[in-house]
Structure formats: C-alpha cells, structure tokens
N, C-alpha and C. Protein backbone atom coordinates (compact mmCIF):
# COMPACT_ATOMS: atom_id res chain seq x y z
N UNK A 1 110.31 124.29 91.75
CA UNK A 1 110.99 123.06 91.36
C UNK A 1 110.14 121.86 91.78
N UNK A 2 109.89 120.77 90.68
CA UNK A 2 109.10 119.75 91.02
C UNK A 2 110.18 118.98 91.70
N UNK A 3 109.52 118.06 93.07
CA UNK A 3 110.39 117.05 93.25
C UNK A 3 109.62 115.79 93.66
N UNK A 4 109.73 114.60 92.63
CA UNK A 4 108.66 113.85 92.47
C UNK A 4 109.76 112.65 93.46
N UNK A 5 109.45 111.05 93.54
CA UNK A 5 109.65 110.40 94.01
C UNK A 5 111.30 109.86 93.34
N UNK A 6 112.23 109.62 94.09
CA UNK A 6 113.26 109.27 92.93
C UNK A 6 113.04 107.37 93.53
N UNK A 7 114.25 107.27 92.52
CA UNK A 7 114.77 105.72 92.44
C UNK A 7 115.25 105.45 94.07
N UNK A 8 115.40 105.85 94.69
CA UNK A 8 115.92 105.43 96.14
C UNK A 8 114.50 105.45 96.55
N UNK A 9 113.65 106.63 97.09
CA UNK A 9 112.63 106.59 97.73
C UNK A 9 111.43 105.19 97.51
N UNK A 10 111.57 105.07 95.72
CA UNK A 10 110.70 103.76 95.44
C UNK A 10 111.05 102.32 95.58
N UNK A 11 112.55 102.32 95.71
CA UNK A 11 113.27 101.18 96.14
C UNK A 11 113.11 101.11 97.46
N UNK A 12 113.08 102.12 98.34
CA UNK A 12 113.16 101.48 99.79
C UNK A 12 111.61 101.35 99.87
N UNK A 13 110.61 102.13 99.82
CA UNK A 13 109.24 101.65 99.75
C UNK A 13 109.11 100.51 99.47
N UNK A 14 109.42 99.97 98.36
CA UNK A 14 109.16 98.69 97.83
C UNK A 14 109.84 97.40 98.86
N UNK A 15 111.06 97.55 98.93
CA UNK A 15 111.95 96.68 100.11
C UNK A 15 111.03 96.52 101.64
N UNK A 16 110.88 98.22 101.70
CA UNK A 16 109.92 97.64 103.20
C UNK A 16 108.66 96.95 102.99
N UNK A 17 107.67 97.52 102.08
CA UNK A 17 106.71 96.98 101.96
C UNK A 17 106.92 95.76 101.74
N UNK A 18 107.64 94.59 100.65
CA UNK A 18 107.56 93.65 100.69
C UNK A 18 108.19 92.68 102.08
N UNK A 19 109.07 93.23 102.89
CA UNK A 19 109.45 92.87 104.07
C UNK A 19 108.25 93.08 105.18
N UNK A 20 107.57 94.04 104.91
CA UNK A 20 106.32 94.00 106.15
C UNK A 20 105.48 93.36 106.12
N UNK A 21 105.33 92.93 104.20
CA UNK A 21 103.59 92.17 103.85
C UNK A 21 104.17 90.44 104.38
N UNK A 22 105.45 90.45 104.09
CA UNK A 22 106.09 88.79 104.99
C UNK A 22 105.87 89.03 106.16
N UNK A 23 106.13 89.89 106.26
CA UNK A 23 105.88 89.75 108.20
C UNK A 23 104.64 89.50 109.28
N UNK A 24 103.71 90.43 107.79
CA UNK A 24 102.04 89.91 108.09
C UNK A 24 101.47 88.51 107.67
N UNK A 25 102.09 87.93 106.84
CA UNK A 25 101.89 86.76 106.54
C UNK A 25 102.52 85.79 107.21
N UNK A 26 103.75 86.22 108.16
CA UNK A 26 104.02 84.85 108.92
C UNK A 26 103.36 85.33 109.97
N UNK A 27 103.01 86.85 110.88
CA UNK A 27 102.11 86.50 112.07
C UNK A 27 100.90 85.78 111.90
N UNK A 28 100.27 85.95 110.89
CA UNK A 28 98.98 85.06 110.67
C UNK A 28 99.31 83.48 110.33
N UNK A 29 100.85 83.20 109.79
CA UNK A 29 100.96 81.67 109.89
C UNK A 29 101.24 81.21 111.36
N UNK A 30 102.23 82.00 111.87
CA UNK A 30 102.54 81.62 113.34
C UNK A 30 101.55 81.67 114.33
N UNK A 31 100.73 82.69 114.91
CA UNK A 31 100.04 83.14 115.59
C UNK A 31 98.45 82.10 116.15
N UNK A 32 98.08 81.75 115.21
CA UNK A 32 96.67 80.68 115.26
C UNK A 32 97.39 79.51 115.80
N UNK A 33 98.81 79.09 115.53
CA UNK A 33 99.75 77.49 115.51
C UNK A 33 99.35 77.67 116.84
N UNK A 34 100.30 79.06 117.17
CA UNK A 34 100.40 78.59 118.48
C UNK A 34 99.48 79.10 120.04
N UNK A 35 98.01 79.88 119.25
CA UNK A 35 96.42 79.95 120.11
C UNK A 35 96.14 78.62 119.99
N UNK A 36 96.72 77.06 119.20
CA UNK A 36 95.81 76.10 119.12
C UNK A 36 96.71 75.12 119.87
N UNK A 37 97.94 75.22 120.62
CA UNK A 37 98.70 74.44 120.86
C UNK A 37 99.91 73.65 120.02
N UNK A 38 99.76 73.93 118.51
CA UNK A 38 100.10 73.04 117.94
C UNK A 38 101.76 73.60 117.62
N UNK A 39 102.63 73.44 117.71
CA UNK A 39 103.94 73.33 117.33
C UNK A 39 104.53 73.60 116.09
N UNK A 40 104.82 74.30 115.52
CA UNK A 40 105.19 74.40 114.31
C UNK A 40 106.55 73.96 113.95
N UNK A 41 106.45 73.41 112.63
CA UNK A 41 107.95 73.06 112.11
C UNK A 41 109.19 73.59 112.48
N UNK A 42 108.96 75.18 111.60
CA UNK A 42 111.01 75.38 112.29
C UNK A 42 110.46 76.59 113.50
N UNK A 43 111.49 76.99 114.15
CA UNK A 43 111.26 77.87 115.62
C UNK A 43 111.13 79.26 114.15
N UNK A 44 110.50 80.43 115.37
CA UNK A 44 110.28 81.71 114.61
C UNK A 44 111.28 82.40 114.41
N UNK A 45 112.12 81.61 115.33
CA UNK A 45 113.84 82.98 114.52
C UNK A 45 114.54 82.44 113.39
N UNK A 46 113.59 81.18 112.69
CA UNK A 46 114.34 80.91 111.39
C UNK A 46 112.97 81.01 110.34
N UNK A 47 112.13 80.59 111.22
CA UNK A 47 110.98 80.31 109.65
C UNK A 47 109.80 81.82 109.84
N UNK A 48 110.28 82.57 110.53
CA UNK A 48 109.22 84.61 110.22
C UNK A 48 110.50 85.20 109.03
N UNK A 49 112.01 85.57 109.34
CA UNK A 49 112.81 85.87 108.25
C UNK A 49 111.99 85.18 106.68
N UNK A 50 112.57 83.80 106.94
CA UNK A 50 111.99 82.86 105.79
C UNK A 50 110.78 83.24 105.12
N UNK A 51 109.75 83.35 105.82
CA UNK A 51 108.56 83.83 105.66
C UNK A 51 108.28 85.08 105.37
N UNK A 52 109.04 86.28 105.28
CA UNK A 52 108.88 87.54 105.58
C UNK A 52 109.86 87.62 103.86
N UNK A 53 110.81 86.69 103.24
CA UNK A 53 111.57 86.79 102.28
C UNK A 53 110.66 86.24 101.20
N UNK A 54 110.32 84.97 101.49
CA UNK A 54 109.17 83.89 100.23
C UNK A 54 107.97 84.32 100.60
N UNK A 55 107.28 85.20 100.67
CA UNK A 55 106.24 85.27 100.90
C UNK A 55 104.69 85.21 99.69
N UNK A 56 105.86 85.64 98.51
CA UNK A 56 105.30 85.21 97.25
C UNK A 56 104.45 84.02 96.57
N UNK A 57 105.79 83.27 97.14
CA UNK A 57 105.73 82.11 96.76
C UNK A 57 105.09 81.20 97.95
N UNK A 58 104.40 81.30 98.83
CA UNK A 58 103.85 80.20 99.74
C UNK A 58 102.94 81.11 99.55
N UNK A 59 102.18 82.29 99.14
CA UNK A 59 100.67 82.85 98.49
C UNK A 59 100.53 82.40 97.42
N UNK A 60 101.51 81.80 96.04
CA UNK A 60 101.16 80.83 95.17
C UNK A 60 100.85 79.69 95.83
N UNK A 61 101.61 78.88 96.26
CA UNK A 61 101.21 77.59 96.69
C UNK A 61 100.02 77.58 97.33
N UNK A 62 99.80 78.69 98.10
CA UNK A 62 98.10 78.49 98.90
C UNK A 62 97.03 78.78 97.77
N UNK A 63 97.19 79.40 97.35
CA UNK A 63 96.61 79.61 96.13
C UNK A 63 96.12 79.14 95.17
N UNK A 64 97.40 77.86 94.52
CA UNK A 64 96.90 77.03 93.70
C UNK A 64 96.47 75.21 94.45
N UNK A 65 96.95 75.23 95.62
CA UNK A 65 96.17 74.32 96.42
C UNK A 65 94.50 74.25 97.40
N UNK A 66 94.53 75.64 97.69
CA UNK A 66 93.41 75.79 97.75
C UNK A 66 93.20 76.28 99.14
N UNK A 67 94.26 76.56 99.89
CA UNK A 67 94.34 76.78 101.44
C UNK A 67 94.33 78.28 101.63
N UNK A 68 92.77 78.51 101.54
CA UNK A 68 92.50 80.21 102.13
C UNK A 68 92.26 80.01 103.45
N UNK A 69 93.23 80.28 104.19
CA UNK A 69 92.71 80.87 105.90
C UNK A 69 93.27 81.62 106.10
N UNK A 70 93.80 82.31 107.01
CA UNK A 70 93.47 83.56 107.62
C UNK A 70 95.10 84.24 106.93
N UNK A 71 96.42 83.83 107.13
CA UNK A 71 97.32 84.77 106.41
C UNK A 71 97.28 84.96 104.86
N UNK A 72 96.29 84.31 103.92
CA UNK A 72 96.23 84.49 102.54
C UNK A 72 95.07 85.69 102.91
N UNK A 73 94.17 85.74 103.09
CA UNK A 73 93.33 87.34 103.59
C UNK A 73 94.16 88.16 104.26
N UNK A 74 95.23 88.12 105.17
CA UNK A 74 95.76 88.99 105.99
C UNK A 74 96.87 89.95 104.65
N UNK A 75 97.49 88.82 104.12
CA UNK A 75 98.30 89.64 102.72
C UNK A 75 97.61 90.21 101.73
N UNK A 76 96.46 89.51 101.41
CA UNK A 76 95.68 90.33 100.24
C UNK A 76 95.47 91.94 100.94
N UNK A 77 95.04 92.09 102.24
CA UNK A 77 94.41 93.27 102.64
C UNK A 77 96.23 93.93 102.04
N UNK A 78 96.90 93.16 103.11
CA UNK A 78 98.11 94.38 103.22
C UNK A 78 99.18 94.49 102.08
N UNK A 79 98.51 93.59 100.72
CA UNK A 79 98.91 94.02 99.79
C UNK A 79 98.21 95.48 98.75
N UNK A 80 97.30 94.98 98.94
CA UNK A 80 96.35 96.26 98.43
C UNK A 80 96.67 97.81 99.52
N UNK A 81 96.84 97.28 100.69
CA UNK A 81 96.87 99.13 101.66
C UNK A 81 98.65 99.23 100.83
N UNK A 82 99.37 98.23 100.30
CA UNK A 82 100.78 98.92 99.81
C UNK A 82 100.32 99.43 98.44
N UNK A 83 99.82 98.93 98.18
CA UNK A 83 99.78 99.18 96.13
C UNK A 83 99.12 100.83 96.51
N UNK A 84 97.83 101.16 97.33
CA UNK A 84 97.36 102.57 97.73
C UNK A 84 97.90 103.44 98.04
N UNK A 85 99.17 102.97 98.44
CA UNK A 85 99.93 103.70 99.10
C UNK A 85 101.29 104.33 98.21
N UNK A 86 101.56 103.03 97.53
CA UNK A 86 102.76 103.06 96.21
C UNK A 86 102.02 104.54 95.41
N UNK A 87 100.66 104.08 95.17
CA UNK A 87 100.20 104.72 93.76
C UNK A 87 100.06 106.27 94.51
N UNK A 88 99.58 106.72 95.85
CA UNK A 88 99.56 107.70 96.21
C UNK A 88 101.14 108.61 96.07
N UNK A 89 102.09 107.48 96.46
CA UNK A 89 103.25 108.27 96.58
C UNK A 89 103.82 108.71 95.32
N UNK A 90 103.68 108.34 94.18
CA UNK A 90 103.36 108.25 92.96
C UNK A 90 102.71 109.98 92.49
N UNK A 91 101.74 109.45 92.61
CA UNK A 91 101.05 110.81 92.06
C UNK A 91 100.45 111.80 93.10
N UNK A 92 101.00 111.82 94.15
CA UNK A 92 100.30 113.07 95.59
C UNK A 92 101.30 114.12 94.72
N UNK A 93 100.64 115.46 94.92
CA UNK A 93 101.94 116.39 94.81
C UNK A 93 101.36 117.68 95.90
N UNK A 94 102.41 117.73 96.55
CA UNK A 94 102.16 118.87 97.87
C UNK A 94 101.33 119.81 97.69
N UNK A 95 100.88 120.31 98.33
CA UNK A 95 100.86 121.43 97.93
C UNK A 95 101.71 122.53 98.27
N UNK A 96 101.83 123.63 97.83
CA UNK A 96 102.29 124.70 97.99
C UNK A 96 101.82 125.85 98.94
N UNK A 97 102.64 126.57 99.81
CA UNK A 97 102.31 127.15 100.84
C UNK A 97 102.27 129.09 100.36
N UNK A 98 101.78 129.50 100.41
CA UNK A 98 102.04 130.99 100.02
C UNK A 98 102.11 131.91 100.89
C-alpha cells in the first residue's frame, strides 16, 4: 500500500514552515537592533508574532525599496532549505524492508 503525503501532513508543513521562516526573519530584524544598542519600535512580545505572521510582506517591501541586510538573506536561505524539504517530502518514497 502506497502512503504518500496527505492534506493534513502538507498543511501542517506548510503552517510551520511559514511560522519558522517569520521567526528567522524577525531574529535577524531584532537581534543586530539590539548588538547595536538601538531600541526598536514595538517590544518583541508584540512585533516577533507580527513578524513571524507578515513576513511576506516586509520581504516585499525590502525588496522593492532596496534594503538587503542581513534578515532578507537569512529568509531567502530558509526559504529555499523549506521548498527542499516540501519537494523531498513530496516525492521521497521509503523504502521497503524485506
């Protein structure tokens, strides 16, 4: 009996992954703020959620403004190790034990 990936397994993949690649993208927004002293707008128990939800959309805005530093590289990587990972889970098939 084949048993390939269902609709739950690719939904929660997808849910975490996009919740983890926010999460890598606000440590790399938060993290440098505050090695440089500098203070950031809202505290981290409101703006990492925030960040970890829009994460899309403030990689457009950096994007089409022009602000590559360090969390627009930190998401590209850990978007690509998800898509490797999607496509593996995708098409791996066990093997069989005899």
């Amino acid at each position: 009996m084949k048993k390939g990936p269902t609709f739950g397994k690719i939904f929660f993949f997808l849910v975490t992954a996009w919740l983890l690649i926010g999460l890598v993208y606000a440590a790399g927004d938060y993290i440098p703020k505050y090695l440089a002293g500098e203070r950031p707008v809202f505290h981290p128990l409101i703006g990492v959620p925030l960040l970890m939800v829009g994460w899309p959309w403030n990689m457009y805005a950096d994007l089409i403004h022009g602000f590559y530093y360090l969390p627009f590289f930190l998401v590209l990587g850990a978007v690509l190790i998800a898509l490797i990972l999607f496509l593996f889970m995708l098409f791996h098939r066990p093997k069989r034990f005899s």
